[in-house]
C-alpha atoms as a PDB file:
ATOM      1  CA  UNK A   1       6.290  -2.726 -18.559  1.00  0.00           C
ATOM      2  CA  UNK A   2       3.877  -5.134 -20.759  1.00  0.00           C
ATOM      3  CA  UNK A   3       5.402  -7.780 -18.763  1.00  0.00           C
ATOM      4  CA  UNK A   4       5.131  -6.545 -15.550  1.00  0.00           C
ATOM      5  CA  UNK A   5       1.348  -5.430 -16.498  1.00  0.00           C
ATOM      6  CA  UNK A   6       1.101  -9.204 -17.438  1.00  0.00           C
ATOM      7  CA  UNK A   7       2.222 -10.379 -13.922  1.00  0.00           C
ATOM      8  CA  UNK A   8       0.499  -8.072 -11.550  1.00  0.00           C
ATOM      9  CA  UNK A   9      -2.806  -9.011 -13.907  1.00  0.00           C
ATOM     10  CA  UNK A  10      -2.005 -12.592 -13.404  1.00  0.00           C
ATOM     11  CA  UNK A  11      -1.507 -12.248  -9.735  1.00  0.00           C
ATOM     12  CA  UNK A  12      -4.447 -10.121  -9.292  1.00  0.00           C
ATOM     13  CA  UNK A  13      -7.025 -12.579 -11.363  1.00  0.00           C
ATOM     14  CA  UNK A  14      -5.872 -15.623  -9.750  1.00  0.00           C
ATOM     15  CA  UNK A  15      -8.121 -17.282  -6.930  1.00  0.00           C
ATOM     16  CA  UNK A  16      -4.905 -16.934  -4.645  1.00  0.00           C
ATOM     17  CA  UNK A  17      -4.921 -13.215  -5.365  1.00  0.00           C
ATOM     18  CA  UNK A  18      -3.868 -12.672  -1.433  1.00  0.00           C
ATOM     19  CA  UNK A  19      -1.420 -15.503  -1.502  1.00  0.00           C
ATOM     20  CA  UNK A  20       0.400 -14.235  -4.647  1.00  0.00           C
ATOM     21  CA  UNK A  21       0.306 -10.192  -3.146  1.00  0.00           C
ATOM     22  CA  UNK A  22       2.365 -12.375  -0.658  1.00  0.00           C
ATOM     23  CA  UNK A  23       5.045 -13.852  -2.462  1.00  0.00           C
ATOM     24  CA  UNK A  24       5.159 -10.942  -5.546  1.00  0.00           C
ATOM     25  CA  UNK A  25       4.440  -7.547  -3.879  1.00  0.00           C
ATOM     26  CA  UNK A  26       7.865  -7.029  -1.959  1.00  0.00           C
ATOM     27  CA  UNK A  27       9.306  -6.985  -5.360  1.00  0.00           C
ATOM     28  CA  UNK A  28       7.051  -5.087  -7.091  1.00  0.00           C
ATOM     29  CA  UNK A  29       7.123  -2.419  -4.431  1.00  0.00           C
ATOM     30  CA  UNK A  30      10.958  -2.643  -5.010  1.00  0.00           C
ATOM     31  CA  UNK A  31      10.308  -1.527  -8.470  1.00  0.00           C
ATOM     32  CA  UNK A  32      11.344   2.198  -9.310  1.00  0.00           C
ATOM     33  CA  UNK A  33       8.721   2.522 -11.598  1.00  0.00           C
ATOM     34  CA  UNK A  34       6.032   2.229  -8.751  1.00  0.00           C
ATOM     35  CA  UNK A  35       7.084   4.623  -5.779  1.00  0.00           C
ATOM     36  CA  UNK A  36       3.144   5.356  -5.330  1.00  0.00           C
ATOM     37  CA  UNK A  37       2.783   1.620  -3.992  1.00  0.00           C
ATOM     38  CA  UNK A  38       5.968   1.048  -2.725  1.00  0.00           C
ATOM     39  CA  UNK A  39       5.796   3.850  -0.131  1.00  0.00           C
ATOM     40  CA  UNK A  40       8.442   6.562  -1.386  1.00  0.00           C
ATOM     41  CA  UNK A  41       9.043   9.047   1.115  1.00  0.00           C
ATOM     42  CA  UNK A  42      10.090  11.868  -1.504  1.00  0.00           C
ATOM     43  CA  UNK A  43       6.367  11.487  -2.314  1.00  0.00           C
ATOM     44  CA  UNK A  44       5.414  12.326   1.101  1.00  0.00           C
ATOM     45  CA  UNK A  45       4.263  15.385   2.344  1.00  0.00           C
ATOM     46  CA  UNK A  46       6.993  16.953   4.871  1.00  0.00           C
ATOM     47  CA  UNK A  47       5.181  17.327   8.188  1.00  0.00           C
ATOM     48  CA  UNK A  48       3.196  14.208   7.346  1.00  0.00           C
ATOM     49  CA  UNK A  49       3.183  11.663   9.738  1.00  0.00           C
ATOM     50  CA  UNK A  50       1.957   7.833   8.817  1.00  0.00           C
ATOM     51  CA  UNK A  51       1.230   4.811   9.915  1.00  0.00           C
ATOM     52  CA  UNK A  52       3.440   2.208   9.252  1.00  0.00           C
ATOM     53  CA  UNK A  53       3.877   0.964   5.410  1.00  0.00           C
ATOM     54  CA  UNK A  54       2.977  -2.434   7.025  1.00  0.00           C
ATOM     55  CA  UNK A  55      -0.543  -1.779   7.103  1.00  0.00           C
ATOM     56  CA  UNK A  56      -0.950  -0.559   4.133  1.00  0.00           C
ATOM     57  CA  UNK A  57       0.615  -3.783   2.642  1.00  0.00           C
ATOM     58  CA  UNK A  58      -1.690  -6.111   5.115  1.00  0.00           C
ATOM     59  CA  UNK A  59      -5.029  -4.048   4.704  1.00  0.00           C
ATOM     60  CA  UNK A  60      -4.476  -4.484   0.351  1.00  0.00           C
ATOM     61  CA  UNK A  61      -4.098  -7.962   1.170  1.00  0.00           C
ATOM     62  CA  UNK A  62      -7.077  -8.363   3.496  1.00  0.00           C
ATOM     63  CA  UNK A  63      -8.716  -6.758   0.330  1.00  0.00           C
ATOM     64  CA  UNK A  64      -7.823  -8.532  -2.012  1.00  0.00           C
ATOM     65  CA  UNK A  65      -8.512 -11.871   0.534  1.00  0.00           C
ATOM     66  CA  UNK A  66     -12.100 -10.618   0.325  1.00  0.00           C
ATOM     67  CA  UNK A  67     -12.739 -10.133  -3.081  1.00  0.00           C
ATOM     68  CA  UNK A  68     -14.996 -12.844  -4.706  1.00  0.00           C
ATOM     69  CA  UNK A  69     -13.042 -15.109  -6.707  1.00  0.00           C
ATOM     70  CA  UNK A  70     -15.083 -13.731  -9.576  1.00  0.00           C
ATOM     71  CA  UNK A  71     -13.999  -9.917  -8.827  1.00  0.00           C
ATOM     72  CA  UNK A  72     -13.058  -8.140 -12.002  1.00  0.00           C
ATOM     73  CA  UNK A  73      -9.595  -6.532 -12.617  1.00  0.00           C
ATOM     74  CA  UNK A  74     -10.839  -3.198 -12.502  1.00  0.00           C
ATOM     75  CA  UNK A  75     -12.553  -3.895  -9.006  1.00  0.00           C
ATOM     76  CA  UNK A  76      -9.713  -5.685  -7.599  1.00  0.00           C
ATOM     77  CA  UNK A  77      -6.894  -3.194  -9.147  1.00  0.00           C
ATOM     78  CA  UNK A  78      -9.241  -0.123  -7.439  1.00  0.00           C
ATOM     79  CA  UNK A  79      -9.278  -2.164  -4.408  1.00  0.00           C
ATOM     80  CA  UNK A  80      -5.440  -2.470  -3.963  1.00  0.00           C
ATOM     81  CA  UNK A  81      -4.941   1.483  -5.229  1.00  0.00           C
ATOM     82  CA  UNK A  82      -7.518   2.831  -2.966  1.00  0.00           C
ATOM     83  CA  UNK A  83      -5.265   1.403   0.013  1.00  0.00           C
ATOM     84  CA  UNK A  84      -1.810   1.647  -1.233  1.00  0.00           C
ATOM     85  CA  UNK A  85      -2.351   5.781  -2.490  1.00  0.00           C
ATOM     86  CA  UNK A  86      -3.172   6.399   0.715  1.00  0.00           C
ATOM     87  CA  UNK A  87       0.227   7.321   2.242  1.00  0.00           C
ATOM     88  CA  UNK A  88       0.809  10.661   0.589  1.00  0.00           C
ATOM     89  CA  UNK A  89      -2.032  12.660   1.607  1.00  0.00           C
ATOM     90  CA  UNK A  90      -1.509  11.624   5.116  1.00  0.00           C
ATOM     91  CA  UNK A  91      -1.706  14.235   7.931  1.00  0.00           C
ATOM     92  CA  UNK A  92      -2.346  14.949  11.401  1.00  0.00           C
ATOM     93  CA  UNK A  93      -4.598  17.339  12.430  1.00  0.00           C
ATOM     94  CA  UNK A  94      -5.515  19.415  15.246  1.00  0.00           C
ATOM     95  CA  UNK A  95      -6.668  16.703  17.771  1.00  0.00           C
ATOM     96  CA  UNK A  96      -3.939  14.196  17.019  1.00  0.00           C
ATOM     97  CA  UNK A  97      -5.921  12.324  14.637  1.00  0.00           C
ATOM     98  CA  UNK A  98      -4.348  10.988  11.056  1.00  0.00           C
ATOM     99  CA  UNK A  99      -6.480  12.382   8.015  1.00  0.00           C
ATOM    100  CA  UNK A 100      -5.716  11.586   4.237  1.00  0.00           C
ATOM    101  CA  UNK A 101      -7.704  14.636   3.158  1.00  0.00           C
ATOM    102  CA  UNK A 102      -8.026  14.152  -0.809  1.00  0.00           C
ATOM    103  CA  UNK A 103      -6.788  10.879  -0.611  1.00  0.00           C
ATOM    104  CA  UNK A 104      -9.848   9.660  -3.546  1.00  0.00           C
ATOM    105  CA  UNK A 105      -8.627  12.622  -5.941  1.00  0.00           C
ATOM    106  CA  UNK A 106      -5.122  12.361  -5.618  1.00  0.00           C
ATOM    107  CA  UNK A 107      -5.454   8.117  -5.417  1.00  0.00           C
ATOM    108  CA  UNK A 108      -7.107   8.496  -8.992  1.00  0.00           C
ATOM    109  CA  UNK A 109      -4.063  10.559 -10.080  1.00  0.00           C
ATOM    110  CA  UNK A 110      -1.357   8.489  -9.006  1.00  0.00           C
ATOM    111  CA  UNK A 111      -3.914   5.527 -10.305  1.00  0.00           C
ATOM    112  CA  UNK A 112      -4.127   6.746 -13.433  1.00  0.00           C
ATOM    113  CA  UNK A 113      -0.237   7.310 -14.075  1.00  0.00           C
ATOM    114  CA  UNK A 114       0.041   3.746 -13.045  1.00  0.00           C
ATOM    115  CA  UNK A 115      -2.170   2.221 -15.326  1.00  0.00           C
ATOM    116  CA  UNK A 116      -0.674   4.297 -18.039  1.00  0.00           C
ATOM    117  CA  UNK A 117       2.655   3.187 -17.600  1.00  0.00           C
ATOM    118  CA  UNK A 118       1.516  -0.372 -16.930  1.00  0.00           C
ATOM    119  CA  UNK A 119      -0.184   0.553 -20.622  1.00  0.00           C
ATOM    120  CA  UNK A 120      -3.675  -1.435 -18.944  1.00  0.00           C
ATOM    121  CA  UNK A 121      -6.381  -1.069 -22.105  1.00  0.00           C
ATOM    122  CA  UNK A 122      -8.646   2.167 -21.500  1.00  0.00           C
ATOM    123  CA  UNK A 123     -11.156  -0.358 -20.997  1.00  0.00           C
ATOM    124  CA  UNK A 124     -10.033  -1.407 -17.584  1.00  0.00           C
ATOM    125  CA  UNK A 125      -7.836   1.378 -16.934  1.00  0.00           C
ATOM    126  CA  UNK A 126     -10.882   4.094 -16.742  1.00  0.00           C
ATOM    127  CA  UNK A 127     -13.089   1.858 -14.490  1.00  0.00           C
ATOM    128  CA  UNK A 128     -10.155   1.267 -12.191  1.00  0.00           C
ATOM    129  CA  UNK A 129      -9.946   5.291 -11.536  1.00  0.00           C
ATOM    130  CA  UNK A 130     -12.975   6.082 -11.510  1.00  0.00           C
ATOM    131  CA  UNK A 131     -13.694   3.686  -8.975  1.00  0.00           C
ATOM    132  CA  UNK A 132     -10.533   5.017  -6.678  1.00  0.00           C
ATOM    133  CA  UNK A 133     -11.947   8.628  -7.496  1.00  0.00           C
ATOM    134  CA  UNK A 134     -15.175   7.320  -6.504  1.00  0.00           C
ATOM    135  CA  UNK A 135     -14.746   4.813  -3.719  1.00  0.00           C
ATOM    136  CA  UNK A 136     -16.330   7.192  -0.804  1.00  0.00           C
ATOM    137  CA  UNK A 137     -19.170   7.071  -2.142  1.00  0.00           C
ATOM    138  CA  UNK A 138     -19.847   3.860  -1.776  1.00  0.00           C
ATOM    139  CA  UNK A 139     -19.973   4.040   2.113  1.00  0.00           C
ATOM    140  CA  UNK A 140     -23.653   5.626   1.634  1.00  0.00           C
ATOM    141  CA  UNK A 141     -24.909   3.079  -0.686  1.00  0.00           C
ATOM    142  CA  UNK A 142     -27.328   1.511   1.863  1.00  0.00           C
ATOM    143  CA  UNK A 143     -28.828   4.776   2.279  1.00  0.00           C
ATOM    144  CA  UNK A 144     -28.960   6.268  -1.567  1.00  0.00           C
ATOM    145  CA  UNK A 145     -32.271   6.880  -3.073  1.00  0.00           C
ATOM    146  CA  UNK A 146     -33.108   4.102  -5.749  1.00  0.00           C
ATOM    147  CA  UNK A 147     -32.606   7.007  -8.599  1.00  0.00           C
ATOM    148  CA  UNK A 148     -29.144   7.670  -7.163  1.00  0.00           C
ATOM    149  CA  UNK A 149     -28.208   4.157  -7.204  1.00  0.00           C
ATOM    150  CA  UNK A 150     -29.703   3.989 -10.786  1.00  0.00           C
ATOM    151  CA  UNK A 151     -27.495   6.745 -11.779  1.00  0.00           C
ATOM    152  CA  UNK A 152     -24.202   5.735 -10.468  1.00  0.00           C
ATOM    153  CA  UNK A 153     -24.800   1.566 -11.312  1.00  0.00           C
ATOM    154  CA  UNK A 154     -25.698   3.106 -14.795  1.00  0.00           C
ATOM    155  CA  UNK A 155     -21.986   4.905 -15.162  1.00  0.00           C
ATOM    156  CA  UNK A 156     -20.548   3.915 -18.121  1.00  0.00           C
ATOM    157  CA  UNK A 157     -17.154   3.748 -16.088  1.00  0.00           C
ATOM    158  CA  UNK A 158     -19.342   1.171 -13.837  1.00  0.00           C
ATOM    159  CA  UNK A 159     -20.613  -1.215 -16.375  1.00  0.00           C
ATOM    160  CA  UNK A 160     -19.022  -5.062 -16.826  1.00  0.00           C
END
């Protein structure tokens, strides 16, 4: 696992982050030690109905595409998690609509199993789930109050 941990972490710290997602993720999501990011269907919910695994694999690399060069491993990892959770708390609701109700809870769960088998130091570990459990909330940033935004940049799980 340390060596796979060593690879992904190379991939994902590399300028080419998107390029090396590329040419290394179809074998990582080949892995059985990874059926959260390879798309398991035993870890689907029965009625659920998803889009394809496709765009799960081309929205984590649009991502990670994004990311400053500069982007921490923490930031990037909770990047690629917040997408590639996704899939099992898929559903369709009442107007036809796809929902992944609880998809920031549950994405911190199957995050943090990850990084625990990956054995990722607690120091980038707990950033990387708390920023999966938290990513909603950064959709009202532009309209928090200056205290909020003082509260939540001054998270210990959102320090450097």
């Amino acid at each position: 696992m340390e060596r796979i941990r060593d690879e992904l972490v190379r991939i994902f710290m590399s300028p080419q982050r998107a390029r090396g997602w590329d040419c290394s993720m179809p074998a990582v999501f080949a892995l059985r030690d990874f059926p959260e990011i390879r798309g398991d269907e035993r870890l689907q919910p029965a009625a659920a109905v998803s889009p394809p695994k496709a765009m799960y694999f081309s929205s984590t690399r649009l991502m990670l595409k994004l990311l400053s060069s500069t982007a921490s491993l923490p930031l990037v990892l909770s990047s690629s998690f917040t997408i590639s959770t996704k899939p099992p708390t898929s559903e369709v609701d009442e107007t036809g609509r796809i929902r992944f109700n609880g998809h920031d809870r549950i994405g911190a769960e199957m995050t943090e199993e990850i990084m625990k088998r990956l054995r990722l130091h607690e120091r980038k570990s707990t950033p990387t789930v708390e920023a999966v459990r938290q990513h909603m909330v950064f959709k009202d940033v532009p309209r928090m109050r200056i205290a909020k935004l003082e509260t939540l940049h001054g998270a210990s799980h959102f320090r450097r």
